[in-house]
N, C-alpha and C. Protein backbone atom coordinates (compact mmCIF):
# COMPACT_ATOMS: atom_id res chain seq x y z
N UNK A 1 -13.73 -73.26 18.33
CA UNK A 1 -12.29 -73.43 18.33
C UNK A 1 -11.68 -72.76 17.11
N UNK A 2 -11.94 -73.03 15.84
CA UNK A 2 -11.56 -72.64 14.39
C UNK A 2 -11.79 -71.09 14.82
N UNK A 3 -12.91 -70.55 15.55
CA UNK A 3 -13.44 -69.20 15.46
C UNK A 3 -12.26 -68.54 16.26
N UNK A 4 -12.29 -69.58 17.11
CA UNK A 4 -11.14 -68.15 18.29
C UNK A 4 -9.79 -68.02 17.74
N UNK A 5 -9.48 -69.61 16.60
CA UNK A 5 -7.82 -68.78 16.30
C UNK A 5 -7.78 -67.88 15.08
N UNK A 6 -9.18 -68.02 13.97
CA UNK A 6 -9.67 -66.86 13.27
C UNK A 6 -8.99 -65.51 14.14
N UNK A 7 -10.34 -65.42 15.01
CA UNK A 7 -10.16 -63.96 16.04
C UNK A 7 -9.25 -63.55 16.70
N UNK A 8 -7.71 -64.52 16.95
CA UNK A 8 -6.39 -64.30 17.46
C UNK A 8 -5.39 -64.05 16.15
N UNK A 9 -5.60 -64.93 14.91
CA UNK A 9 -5.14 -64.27 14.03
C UNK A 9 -4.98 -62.91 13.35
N UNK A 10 -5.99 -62.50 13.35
CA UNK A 10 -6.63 -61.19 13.05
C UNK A 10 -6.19 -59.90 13.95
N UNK A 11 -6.30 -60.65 15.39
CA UNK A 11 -5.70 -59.98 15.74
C UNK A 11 -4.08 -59.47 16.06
N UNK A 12 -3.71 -60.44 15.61
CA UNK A 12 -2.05 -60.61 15.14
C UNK A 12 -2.03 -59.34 13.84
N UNK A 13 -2.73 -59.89 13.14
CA UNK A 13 -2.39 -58.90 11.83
C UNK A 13 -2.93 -57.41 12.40
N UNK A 14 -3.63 -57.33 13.07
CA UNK A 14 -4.08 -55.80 13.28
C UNK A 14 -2.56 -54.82 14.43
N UNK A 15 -2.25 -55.75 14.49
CA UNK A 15 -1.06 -55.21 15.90
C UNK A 15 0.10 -55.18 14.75
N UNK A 16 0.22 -56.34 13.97
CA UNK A 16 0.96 -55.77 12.81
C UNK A 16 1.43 -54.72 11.66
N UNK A 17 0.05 -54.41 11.79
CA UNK A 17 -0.63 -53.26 10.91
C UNK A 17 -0.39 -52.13 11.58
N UNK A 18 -0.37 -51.84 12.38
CA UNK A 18 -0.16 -50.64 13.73
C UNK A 18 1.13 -50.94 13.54
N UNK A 19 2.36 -51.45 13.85
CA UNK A 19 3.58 -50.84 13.99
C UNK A 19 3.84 -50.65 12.28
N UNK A 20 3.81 -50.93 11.26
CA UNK A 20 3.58 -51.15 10.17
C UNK A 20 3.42 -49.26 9.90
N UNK A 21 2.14 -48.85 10.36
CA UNK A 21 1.96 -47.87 9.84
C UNK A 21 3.24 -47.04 11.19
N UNK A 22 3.15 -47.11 11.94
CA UNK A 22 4.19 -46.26 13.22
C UNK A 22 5.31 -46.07 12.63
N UNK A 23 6.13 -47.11 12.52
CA UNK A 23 6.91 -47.01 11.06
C UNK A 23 7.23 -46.32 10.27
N UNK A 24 6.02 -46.75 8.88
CA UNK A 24 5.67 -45.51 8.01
C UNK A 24 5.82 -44.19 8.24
N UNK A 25 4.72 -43.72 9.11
CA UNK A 25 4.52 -42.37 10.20
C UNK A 25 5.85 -41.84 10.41
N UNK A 26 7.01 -42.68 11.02
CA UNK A 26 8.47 -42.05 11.24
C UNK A 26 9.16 -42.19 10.64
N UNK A 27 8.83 -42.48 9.73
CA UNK A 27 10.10 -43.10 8.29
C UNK A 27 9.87 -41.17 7.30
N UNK A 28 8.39 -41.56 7.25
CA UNK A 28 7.63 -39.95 6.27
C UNK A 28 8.53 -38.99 6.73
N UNK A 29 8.36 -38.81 8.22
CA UNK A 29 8.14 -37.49 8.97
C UNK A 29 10.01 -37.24 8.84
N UNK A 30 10.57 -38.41 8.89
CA UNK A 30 12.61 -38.43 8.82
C UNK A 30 12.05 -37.32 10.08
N UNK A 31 13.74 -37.62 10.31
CA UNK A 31 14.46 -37.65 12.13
C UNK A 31 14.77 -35.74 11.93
N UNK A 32 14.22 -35.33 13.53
CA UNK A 32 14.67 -34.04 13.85
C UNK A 32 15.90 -33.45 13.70
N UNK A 33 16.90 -32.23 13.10
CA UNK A 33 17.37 -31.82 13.17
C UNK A 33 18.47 -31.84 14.98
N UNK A 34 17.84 -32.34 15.68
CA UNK A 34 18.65 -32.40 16.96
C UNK A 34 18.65 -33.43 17.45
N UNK A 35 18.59 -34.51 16.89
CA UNK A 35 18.81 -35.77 17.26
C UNK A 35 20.09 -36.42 17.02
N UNK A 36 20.92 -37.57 17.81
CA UNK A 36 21.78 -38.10 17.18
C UNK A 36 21.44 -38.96 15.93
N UNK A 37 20.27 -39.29 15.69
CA UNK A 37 19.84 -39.93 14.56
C UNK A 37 19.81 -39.17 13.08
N UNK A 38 19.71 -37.61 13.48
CA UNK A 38 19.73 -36.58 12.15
C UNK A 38 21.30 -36.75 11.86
N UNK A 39 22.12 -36.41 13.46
CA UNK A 39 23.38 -36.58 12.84
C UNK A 39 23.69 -37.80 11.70
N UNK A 40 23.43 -39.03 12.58
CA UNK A 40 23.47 -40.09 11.47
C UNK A 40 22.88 -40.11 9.93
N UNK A 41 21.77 -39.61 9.85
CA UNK A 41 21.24 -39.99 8.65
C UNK A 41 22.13 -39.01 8.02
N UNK A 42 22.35 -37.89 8.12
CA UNK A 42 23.22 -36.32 7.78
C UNK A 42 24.81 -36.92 6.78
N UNK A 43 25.43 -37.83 7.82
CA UNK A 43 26.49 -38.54 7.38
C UNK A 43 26.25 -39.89 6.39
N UNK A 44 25.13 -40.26 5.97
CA UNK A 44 24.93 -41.52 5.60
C UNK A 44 24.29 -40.15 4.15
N UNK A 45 23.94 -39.57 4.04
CA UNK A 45 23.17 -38.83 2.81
C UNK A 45 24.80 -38.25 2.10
N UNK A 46 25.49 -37.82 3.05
CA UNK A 46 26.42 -37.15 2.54
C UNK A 46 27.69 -38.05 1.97
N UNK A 47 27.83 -39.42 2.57
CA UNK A 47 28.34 -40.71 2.02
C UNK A 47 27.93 -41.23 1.06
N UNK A 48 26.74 -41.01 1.06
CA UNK A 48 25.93 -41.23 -0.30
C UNK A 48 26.26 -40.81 -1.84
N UNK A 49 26.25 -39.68 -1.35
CA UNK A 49 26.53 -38.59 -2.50
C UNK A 49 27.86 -38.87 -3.15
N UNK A 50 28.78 -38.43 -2.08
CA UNK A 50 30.10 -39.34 -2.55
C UNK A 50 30.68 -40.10 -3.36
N UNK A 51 29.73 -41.42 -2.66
CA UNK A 51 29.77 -42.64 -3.46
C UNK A 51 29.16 -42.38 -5.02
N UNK A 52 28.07 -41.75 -5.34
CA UNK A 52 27.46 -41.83 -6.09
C UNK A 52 28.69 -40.68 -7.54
N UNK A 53 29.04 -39.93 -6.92
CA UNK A 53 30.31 -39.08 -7.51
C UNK A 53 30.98 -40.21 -7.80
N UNK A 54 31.61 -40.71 -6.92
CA UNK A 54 32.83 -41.78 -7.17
C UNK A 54 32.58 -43.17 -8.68
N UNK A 55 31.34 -43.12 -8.36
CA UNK A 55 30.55 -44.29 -9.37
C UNK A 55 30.59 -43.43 -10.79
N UNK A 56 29.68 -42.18 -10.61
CA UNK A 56 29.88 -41.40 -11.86
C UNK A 56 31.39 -41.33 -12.82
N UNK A 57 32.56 -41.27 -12.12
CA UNK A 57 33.61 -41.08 -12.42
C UNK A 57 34.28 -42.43 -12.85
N UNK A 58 33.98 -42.91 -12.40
CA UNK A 58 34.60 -44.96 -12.84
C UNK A 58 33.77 -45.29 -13.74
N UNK A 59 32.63 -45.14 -14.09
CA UNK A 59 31.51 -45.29 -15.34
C UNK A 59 32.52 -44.18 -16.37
N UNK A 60 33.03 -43.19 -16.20
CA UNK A 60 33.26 -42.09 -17.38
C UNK A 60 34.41 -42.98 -17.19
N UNK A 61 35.50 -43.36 -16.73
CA UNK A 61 37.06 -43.83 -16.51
C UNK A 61 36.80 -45.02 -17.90
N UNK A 62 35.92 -45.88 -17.30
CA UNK A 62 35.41 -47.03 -17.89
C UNK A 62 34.95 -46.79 -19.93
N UNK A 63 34.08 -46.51 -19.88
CA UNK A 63 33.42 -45.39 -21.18
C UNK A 63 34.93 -44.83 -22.13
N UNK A 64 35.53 -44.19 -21.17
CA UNK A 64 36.74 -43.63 -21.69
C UNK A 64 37.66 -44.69 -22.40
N UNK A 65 37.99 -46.05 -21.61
CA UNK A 65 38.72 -46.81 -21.87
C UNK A 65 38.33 -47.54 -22.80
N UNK A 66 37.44 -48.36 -22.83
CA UNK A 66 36.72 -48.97 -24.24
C UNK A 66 36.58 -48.07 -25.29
N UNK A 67 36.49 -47.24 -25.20
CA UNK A 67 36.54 -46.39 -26.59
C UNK A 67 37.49 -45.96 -26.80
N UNK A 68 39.01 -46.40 -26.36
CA UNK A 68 40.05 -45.87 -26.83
C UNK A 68 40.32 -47.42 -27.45
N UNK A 69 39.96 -48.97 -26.86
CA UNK A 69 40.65 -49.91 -27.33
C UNK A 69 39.64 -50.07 -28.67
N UNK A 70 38.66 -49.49 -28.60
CA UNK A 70 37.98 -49.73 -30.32
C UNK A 70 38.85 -49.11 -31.52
């Protein structure tokens, strides 16, 4: 009894382990150029960037301002 839910456990984790790496595998490889999913990621990298501009500039806004009230 103990043995077979051992051997059903195990095998839980091994089916786990398989989408786990499938996953991985398509996460590495990122989405084809002709997919609606490239489109997506395409717009989410380029939102990204953006944002990350926008942050740069409110950090200098910020920086700027405290060192004028010193």
């Amino acid at each position: 009894m103990a043995n077979e839910r051992l051997i059903l456990a195990i095998a839980q984790m091994e089916r786990a382990l398989t989408k786990i790496e499938a996953l991985q595998a398509n996460a590495t490889a990122g989405p084809s150029s002709d997919t609606p999913v490239a489109a997506d990621h395409a717009a989410l990298v380029t939102r990204h960037d953006q944002l990350k501009v926008a942050a740069a500039r409110t950090l200098s806004d910020i920086d700027a301002l405290l060192a004028s009230q010193s």
